[in-house]
C-alpha atoms as a PDB file:
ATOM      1  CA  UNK A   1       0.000   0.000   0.000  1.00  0.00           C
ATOM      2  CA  UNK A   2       2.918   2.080  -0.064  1.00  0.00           C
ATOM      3  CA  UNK A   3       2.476   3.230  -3.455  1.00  0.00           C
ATOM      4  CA  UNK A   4      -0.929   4.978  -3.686  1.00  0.00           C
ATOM      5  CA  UNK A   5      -1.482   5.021  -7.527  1.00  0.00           C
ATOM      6  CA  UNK A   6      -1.594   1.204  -7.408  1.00  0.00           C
ATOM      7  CA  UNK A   7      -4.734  -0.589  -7.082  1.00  0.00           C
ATOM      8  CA  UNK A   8      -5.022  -3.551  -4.608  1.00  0.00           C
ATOM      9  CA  UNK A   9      -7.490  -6.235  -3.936  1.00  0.00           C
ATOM     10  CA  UNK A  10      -6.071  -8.268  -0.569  1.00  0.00           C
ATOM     11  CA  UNK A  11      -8.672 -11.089   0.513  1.00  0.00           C
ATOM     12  CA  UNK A  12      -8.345 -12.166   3.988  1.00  0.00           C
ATOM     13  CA  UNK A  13     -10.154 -15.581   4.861  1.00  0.00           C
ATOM     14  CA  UNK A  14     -10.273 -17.652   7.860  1.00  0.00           C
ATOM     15  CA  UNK A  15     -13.069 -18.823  10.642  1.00  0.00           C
ATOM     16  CA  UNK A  16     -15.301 -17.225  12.545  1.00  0.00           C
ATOM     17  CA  UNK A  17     -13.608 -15.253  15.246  1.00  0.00           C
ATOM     18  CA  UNK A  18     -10.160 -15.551  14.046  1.00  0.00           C
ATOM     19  CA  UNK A  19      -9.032 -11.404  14.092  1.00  0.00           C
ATOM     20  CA  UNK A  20     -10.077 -11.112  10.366  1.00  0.00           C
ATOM     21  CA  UNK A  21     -11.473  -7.413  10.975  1.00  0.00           C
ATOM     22  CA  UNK A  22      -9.531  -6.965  13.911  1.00  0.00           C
ATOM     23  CA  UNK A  23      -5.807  -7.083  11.502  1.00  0.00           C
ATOM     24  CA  UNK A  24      -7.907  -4.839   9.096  1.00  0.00           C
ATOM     25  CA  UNK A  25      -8.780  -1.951  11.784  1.00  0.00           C
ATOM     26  CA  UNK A  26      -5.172  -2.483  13.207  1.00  0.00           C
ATOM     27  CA  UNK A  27      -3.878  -0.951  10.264  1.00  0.00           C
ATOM     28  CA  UNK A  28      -6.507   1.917   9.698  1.00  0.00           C
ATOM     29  CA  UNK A  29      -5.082   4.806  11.849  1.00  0.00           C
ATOM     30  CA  UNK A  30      -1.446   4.049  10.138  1.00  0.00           C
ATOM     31  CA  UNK A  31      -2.789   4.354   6.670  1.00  0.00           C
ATOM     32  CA  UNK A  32      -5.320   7.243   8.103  1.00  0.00           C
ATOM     33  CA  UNK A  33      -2.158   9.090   9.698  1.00  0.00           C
ATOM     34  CA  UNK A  34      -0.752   8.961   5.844  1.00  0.00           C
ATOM     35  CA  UNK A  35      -3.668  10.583   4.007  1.00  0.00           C
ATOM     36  CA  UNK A  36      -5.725   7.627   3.451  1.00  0.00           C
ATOM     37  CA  UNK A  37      -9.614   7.831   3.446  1.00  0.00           C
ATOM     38  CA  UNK A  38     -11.058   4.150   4.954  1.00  0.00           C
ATOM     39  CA  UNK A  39     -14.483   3.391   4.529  1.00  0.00           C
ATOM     40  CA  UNK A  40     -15.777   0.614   5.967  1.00  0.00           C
ATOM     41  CA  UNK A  41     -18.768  -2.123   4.406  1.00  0.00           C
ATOM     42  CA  UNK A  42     -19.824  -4.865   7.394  1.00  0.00           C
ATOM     43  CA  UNK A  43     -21.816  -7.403   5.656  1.00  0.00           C
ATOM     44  CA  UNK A  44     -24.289  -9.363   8.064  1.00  0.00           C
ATOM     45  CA  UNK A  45     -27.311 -11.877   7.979  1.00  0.00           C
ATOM     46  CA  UNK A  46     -29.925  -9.438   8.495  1.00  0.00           C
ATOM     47  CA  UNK A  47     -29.104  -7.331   5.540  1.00  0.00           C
ATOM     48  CA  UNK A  48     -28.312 -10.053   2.958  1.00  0.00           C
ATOM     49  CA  UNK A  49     -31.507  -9.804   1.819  1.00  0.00           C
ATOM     50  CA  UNK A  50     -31.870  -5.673   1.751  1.00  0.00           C
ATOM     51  CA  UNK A  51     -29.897  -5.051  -1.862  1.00  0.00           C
ATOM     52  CA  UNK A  52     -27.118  -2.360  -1.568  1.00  0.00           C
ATOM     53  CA  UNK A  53     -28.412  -1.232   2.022  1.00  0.00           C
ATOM     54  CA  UNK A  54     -24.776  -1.862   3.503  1.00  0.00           C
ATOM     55  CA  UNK A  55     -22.901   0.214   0.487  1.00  0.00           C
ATOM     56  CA  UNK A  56     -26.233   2.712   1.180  1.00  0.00           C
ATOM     57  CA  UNK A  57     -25.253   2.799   4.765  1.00  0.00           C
ATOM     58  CA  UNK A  58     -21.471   3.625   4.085  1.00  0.00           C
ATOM     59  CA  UNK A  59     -21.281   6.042   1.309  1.00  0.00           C
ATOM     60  CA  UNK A  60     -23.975   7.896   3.391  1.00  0.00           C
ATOM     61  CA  UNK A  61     -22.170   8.134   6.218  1.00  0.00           C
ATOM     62  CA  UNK A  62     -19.051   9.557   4.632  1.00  0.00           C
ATOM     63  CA  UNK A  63     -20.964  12.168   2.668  1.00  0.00           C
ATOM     64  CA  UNK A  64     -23.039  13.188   5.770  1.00  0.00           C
ATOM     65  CA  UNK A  65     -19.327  14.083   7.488  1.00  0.00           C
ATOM     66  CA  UNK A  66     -18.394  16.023   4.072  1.00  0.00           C
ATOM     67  CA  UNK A  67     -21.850  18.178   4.608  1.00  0.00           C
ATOM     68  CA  UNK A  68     -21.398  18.445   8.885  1.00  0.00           C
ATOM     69  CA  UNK A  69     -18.065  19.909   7.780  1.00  0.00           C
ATOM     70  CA  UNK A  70     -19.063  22.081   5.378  1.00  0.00           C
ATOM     71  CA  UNK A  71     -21.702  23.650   7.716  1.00  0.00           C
ATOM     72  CA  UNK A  72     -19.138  24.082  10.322  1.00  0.00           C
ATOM     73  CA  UNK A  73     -17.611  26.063   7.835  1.00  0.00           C
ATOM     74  CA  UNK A  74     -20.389  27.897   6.973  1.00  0.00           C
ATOM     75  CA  UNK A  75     -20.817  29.071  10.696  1.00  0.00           C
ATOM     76  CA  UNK A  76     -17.685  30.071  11.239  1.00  0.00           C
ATOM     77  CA  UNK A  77     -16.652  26.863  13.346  1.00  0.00           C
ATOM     78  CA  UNK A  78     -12.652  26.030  12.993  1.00  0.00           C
ATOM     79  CA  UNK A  79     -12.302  23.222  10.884  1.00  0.00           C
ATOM     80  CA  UNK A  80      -9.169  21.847   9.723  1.00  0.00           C
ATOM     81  CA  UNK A  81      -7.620  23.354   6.442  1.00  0.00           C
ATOM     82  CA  UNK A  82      -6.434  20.403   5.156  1.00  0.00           C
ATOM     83  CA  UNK A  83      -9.923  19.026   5.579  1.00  0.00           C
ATOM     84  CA  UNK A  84     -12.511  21.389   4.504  1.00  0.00           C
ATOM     85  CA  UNK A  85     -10.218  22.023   1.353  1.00  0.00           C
ATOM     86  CA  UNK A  86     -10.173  18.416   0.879  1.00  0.00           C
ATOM     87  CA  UNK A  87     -14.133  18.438   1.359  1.00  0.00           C
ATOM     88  CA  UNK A  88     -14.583  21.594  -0.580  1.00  0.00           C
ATOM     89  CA  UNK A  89     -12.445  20.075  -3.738  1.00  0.00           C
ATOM     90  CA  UNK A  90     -13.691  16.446  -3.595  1.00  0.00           C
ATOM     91  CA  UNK A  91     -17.493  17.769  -3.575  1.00  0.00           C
ATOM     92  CA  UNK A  92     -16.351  19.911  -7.028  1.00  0.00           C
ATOM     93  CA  UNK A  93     -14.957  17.160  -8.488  1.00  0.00           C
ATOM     94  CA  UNK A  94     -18.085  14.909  -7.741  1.00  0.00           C
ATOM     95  CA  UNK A  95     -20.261  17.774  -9.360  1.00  0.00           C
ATOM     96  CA  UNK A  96     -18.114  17.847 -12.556  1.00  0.00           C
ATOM     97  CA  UNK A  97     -17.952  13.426 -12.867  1.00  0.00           C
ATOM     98  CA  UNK A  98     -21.691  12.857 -11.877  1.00  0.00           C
ATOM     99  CA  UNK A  99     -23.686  15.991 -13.010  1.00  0.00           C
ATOM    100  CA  UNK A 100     -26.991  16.992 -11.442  1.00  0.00           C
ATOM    101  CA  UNK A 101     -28.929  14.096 -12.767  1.00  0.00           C
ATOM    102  CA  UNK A 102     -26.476  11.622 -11.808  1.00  0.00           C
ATOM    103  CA  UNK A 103     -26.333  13.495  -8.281  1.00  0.00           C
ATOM    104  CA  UNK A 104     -30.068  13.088  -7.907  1.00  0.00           C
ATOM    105  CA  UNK A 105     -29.997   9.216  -8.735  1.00  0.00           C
ATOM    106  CA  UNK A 106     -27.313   8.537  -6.453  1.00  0.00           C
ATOM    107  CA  UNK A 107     -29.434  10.694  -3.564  1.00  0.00           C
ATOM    108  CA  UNK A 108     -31.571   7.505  -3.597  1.00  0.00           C
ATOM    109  CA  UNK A 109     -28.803   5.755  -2.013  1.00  0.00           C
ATOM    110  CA  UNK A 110     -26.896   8.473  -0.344  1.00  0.00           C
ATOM    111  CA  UNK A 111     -29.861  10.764   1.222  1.00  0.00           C
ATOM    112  CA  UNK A 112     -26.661  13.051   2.601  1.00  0.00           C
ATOM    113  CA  UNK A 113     -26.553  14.201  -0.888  1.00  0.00           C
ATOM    114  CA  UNK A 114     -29.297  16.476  -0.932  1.00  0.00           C
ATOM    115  CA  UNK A 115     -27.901  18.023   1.909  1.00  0.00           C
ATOM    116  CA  UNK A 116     -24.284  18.210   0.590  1.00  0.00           C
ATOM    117  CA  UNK A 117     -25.528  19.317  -2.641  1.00  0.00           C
ATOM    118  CA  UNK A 118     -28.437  21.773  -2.233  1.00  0.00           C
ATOM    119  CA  UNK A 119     -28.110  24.297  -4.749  1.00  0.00           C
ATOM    120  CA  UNK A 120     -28.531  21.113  -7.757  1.00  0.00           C
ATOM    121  CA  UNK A 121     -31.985  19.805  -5.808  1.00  0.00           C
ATOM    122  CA  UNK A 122     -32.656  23.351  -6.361  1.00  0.00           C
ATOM    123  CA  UNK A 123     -31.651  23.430  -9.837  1.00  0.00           C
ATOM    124  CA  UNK A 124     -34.051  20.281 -10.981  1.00  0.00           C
ATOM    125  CA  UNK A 125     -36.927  21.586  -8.845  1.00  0.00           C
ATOM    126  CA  UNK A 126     -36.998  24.504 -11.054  1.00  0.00           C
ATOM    127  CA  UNK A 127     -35.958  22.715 -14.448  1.00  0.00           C
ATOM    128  CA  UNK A 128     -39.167  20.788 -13.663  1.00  0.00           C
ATOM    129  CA  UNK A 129     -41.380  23.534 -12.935  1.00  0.00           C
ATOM    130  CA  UNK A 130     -39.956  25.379 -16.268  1.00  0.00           C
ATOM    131  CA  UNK A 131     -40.602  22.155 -17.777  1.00  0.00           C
ATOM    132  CA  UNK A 132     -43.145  22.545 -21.336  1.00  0.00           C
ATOM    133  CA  UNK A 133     -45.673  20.459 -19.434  1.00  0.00           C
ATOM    134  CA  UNK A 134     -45.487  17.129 -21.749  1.00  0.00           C
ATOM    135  CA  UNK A 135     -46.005  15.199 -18.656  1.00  0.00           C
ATOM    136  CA  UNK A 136     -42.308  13.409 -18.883  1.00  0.00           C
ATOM    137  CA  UNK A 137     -39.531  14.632 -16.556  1.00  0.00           C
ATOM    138  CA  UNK A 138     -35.826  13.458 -16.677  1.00  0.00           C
ATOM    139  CA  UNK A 139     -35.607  13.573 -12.924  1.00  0.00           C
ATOM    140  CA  UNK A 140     -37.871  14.441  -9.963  1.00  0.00           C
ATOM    141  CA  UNK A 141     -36.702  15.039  -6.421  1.00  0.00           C
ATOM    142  CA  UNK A 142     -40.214  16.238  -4.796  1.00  0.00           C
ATOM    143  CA  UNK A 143     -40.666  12.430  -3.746  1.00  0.00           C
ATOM    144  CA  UNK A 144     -38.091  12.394  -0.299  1.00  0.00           C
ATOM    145  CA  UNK A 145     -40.304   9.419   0.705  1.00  0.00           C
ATOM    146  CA  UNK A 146     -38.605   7.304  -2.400  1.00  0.00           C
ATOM    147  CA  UNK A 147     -35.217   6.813  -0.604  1.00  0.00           C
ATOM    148  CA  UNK A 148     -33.192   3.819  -1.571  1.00  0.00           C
ATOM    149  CA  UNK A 149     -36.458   1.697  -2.147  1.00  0.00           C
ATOM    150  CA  UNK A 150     -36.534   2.706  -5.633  1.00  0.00           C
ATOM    151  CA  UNK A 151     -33.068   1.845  -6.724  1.00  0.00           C
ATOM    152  CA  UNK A 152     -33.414  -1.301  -4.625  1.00  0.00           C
ATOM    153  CA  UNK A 153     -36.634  -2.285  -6.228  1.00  0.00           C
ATOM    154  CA  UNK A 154     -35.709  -1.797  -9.390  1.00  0.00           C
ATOM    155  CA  UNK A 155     -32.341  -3.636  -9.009  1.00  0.00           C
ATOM    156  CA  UNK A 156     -34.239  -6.589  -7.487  1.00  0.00           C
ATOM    157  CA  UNK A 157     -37.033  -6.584  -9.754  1.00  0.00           C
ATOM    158  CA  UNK A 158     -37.388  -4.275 -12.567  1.00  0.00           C
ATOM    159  CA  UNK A 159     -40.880  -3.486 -11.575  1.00  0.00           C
ATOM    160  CA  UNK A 160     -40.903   0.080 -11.673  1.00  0.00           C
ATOM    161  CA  UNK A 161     -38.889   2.495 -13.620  1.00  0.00           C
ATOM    162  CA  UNK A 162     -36.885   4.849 -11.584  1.00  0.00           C
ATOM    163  CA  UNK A 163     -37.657   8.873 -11.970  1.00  0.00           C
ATOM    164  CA  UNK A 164     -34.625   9.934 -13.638  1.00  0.00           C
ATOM    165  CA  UNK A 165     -35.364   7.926 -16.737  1.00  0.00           C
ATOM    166  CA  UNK A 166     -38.287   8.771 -19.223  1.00  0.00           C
ATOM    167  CA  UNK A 167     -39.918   6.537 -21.600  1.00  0.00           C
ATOM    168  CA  UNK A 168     -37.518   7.801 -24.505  1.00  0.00           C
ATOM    169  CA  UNK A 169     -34.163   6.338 -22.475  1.00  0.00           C
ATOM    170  CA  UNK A 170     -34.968   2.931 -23.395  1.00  0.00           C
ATOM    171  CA  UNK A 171     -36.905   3.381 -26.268  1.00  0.00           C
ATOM    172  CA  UNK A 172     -40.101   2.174 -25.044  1.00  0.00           C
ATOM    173  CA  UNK A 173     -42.139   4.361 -27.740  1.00  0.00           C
ATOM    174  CA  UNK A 174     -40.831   3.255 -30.520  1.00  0.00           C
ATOM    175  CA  UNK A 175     -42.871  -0.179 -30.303  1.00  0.00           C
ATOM    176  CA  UNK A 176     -39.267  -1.972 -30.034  1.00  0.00           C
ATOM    177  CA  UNK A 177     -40.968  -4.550 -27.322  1.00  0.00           C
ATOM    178  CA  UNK A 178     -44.118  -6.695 -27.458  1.00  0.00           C
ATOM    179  CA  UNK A 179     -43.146  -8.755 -24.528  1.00  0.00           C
ATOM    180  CA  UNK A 180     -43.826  -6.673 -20.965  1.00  0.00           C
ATOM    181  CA  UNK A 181     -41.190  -9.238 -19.196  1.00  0.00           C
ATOM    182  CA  UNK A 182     -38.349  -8.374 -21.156  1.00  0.00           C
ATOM    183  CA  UNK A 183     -38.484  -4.930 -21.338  1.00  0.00           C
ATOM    184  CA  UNK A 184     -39.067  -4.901 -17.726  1.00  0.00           C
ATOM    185  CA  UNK A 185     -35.541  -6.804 -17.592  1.00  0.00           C
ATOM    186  CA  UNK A 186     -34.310  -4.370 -19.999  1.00  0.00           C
ATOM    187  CA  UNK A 187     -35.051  -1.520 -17.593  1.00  0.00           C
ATOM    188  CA  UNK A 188     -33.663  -3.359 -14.456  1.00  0.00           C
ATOM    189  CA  UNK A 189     -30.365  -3.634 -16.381  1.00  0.00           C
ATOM    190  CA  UNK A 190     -30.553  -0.184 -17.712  1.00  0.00           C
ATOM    191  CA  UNK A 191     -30.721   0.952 -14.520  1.00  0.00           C
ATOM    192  CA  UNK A 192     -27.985  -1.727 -12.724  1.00  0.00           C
ATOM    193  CA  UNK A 193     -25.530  -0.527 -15.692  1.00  0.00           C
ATOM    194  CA  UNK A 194     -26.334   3.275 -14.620  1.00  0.00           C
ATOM    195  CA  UNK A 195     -25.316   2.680 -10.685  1.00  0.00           C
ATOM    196  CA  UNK A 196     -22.466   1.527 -11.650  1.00  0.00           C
ATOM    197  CA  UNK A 197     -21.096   3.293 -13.815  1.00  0.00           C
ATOM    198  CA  UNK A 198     -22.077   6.914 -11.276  1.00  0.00           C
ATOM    199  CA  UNK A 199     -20.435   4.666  -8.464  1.00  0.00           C
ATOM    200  CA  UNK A 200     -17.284   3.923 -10.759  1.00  0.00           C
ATOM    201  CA  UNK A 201     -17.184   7.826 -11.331  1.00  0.00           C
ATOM    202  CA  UNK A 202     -17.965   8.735  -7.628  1.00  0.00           C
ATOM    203  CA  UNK A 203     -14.927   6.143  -6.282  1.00  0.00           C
ATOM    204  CA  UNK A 204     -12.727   8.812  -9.092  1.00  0.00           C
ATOM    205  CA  UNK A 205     -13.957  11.490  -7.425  1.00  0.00           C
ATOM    206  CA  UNK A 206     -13.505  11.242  -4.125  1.00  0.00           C
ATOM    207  CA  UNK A 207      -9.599   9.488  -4.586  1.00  0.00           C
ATOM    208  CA  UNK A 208      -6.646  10.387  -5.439  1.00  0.00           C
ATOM    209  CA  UNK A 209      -2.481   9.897  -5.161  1.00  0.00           C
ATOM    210  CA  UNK A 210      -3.087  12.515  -2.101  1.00  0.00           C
ATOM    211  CA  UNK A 211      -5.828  10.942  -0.669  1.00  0.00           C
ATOM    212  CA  UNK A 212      -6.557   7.314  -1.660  1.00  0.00           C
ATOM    213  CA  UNK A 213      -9.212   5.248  -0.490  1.00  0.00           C
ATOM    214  CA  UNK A 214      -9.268   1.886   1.386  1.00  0.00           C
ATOM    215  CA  UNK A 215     -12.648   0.059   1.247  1.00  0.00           C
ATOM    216  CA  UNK A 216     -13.051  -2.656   3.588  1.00  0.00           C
ATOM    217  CA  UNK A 217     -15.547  -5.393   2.729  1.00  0.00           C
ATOM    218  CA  UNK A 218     -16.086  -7.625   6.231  1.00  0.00           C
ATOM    219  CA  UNK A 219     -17.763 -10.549   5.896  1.00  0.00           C
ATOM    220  CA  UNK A 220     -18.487 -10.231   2.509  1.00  0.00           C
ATOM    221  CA  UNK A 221     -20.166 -13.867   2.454  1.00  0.00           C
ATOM    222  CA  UNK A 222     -23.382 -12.340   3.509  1.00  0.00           C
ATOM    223  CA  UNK A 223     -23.063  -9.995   0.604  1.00  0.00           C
ATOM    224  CA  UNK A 224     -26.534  -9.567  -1.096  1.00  0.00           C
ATOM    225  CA  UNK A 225     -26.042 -10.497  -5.407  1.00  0.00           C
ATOM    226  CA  UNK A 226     -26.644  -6.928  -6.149  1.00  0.00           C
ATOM    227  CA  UNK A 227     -23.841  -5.669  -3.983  1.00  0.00           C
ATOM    228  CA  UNK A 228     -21.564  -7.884  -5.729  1.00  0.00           C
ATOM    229  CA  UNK A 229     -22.189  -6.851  -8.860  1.00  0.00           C
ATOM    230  CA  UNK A 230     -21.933  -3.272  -7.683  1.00  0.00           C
ATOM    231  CA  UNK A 231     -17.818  -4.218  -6.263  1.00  0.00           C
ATOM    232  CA  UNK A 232     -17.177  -6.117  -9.124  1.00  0.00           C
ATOM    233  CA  UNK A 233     -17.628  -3.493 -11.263  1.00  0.00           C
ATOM    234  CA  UNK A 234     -15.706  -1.045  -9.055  1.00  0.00           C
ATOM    235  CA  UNK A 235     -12.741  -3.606  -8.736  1.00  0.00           C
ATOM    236  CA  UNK A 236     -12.704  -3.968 -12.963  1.00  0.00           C
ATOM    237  CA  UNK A 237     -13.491  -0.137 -13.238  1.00  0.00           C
ATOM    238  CA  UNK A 238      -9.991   0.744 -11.209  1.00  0.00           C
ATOM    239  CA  UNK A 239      -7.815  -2.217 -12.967  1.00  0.00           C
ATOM    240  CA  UNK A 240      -8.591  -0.749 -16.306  1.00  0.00           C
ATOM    241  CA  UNK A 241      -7.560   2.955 -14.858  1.00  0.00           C
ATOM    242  CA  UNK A 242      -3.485   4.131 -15.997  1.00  0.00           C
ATOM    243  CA  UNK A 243      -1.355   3.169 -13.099  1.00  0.00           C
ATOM    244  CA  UNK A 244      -1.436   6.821 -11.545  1.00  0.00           C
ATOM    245  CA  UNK A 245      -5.135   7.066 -11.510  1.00  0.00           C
ATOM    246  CA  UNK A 246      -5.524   3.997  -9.408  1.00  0.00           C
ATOM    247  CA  UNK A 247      -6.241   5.521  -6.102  1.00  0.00           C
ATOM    248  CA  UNK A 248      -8.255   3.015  -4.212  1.00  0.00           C
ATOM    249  CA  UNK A 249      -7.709  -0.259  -2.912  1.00  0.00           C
ATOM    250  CA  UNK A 250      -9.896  -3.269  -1.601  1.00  0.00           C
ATOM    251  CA  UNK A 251      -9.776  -5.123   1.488  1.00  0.00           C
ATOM    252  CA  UNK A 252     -12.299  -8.371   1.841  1.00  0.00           C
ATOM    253  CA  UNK A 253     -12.605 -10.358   4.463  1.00  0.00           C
ATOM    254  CA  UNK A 254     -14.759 -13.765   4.673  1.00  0.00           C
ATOM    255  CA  UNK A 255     -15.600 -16.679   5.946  1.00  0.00           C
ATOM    256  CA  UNK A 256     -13.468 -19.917   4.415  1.00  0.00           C
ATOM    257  CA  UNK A 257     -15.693 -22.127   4.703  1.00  0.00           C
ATOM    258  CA  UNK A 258     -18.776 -19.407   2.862  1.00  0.00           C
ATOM    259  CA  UNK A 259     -16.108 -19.086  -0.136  1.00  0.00           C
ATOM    260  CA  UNK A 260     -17.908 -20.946  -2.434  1.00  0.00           C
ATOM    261  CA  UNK A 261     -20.957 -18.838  -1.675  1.00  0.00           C
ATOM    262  CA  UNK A 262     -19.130 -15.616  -3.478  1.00  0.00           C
ATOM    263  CA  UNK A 263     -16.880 -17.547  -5.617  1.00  0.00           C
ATOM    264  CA  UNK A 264     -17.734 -14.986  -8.114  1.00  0.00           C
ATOM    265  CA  UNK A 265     -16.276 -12.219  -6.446  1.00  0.00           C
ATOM    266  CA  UNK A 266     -13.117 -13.747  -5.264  1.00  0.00           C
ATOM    267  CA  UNK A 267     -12.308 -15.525  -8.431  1.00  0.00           C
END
């Protein structure tokens, strides 16, 4: 890990109770004391059936620091330089990778967002008031009750098509699809291939060779399917990057005897 513009996946099996997480959080205030951001993911029975509520949880949690931070700032609280420029510029660059609709589809599963990002709420809520009045808009925020159910139900299902898209994004008025069950399937995967590419430009945003990220994964055998699919899109995302744009690294830790479970993932 000494060389931050290298990406690293380290897996770290063994039983139950064995220091797996422990050796992880031994090293965190090292790497922390050299710059490094470390977010953590615990996997655990009770969410391995709520799709992407741990990755929810985490990314939320980070971006909810970036916005108590930035309204510390705002009052006049002493903050850190190092810090709130690091907030200030990492915020920027997620503005300039993900754009306001990607912002708002991400809000689903980072609530903080809205928050951290006020003035681009602000920005669609008038866009859709300007709007000609042809009854389709792009994206929607005037639903806070949506949360992450919509992104997980249309992971999980396809059953309903998420507000950011319109009938046009998929082509479902040009009479391309007679059967309702496939283009259902073609909307769940429109909108899978969507997260992850805005999560693949979010991880780029928020690293870099001054401030790389670690993302623990513990106990990633009670992983849900569409979390895996999420990482393993991240992990291919950042081996494809040039060496010096390969700011983040992976740490998983599991269960030997649940391998096979996620065989997948650690194949």
């Amino acid at each position: 890990l000494a060389e931050s513009n290298v990406s690293t996946v380290v897996l770290i099996g063994g039983d139950p109770g064995a220091g797996k997480s422990t050796l992880v959080h031994a090293i965190k205030e090292p790497i922390c004391n050299h710059g490094w951001r470390f977010l953590s993911c615990k996997f655990d029975r009770l969410t391995e059936n709520q799709p992407l509520s741990t990755i929810s949880s985490t990314f939320n949690e980070f971006f909810q620091r970036f916005a108590t931070i930035l309204s510390e700032v705002e009052d006049g609280i002493r903050v850190d330089d190092a810090v709130s420029q690091y907030v200030r510029r990492t915020t920027s660059l997620i503005e300039t990778h993900l754009s306001a609709p990607g912002i708002v589809f991400l809000s689903n599963l980072i609530p903080s967002f809205r928050s951290l990002f006020p003035n681009v709420f602000q920005r669609v809520v008038v866009d859709n008031e300007d709007s000609d009045g042809d009854g389709e808009q792009r994206v929607s925020v005037e639903n806070e009750d949506s949360d992450f159910d919509d992104v997980q139900k249309e992971t999980s299902h396809g059953s309903e098509r998420h507000a950011s898209f319109n009938s046009d994004d998929i082509g479902a008025n040009n009479n391309d699809f007679v059967d309702d069950d496939s283009c259902d399937c073609l909307v769940s995967e429109t909108i899978k291939n969507r997260l992850h590419y805005l999560f693949q430009e979010l991880t780029q945003a928020i690293s870099s060779p001054d401030a790389p990220i670690m993302l623990f994964l513990d106990d990633l055998q009670w992983a849900d399917k569409e979390s895996l699919e999420l990482l393993t899109s991240l992990i291919v995302d950042v081996d494809q990057l040039d060496a010096h744009q390969r700011c983040i690294s992976f740490v998983v830790t599991y269960r030997s005897n649940e391998k096979d479970k996620n065989q997948s993932l650690v194949d």
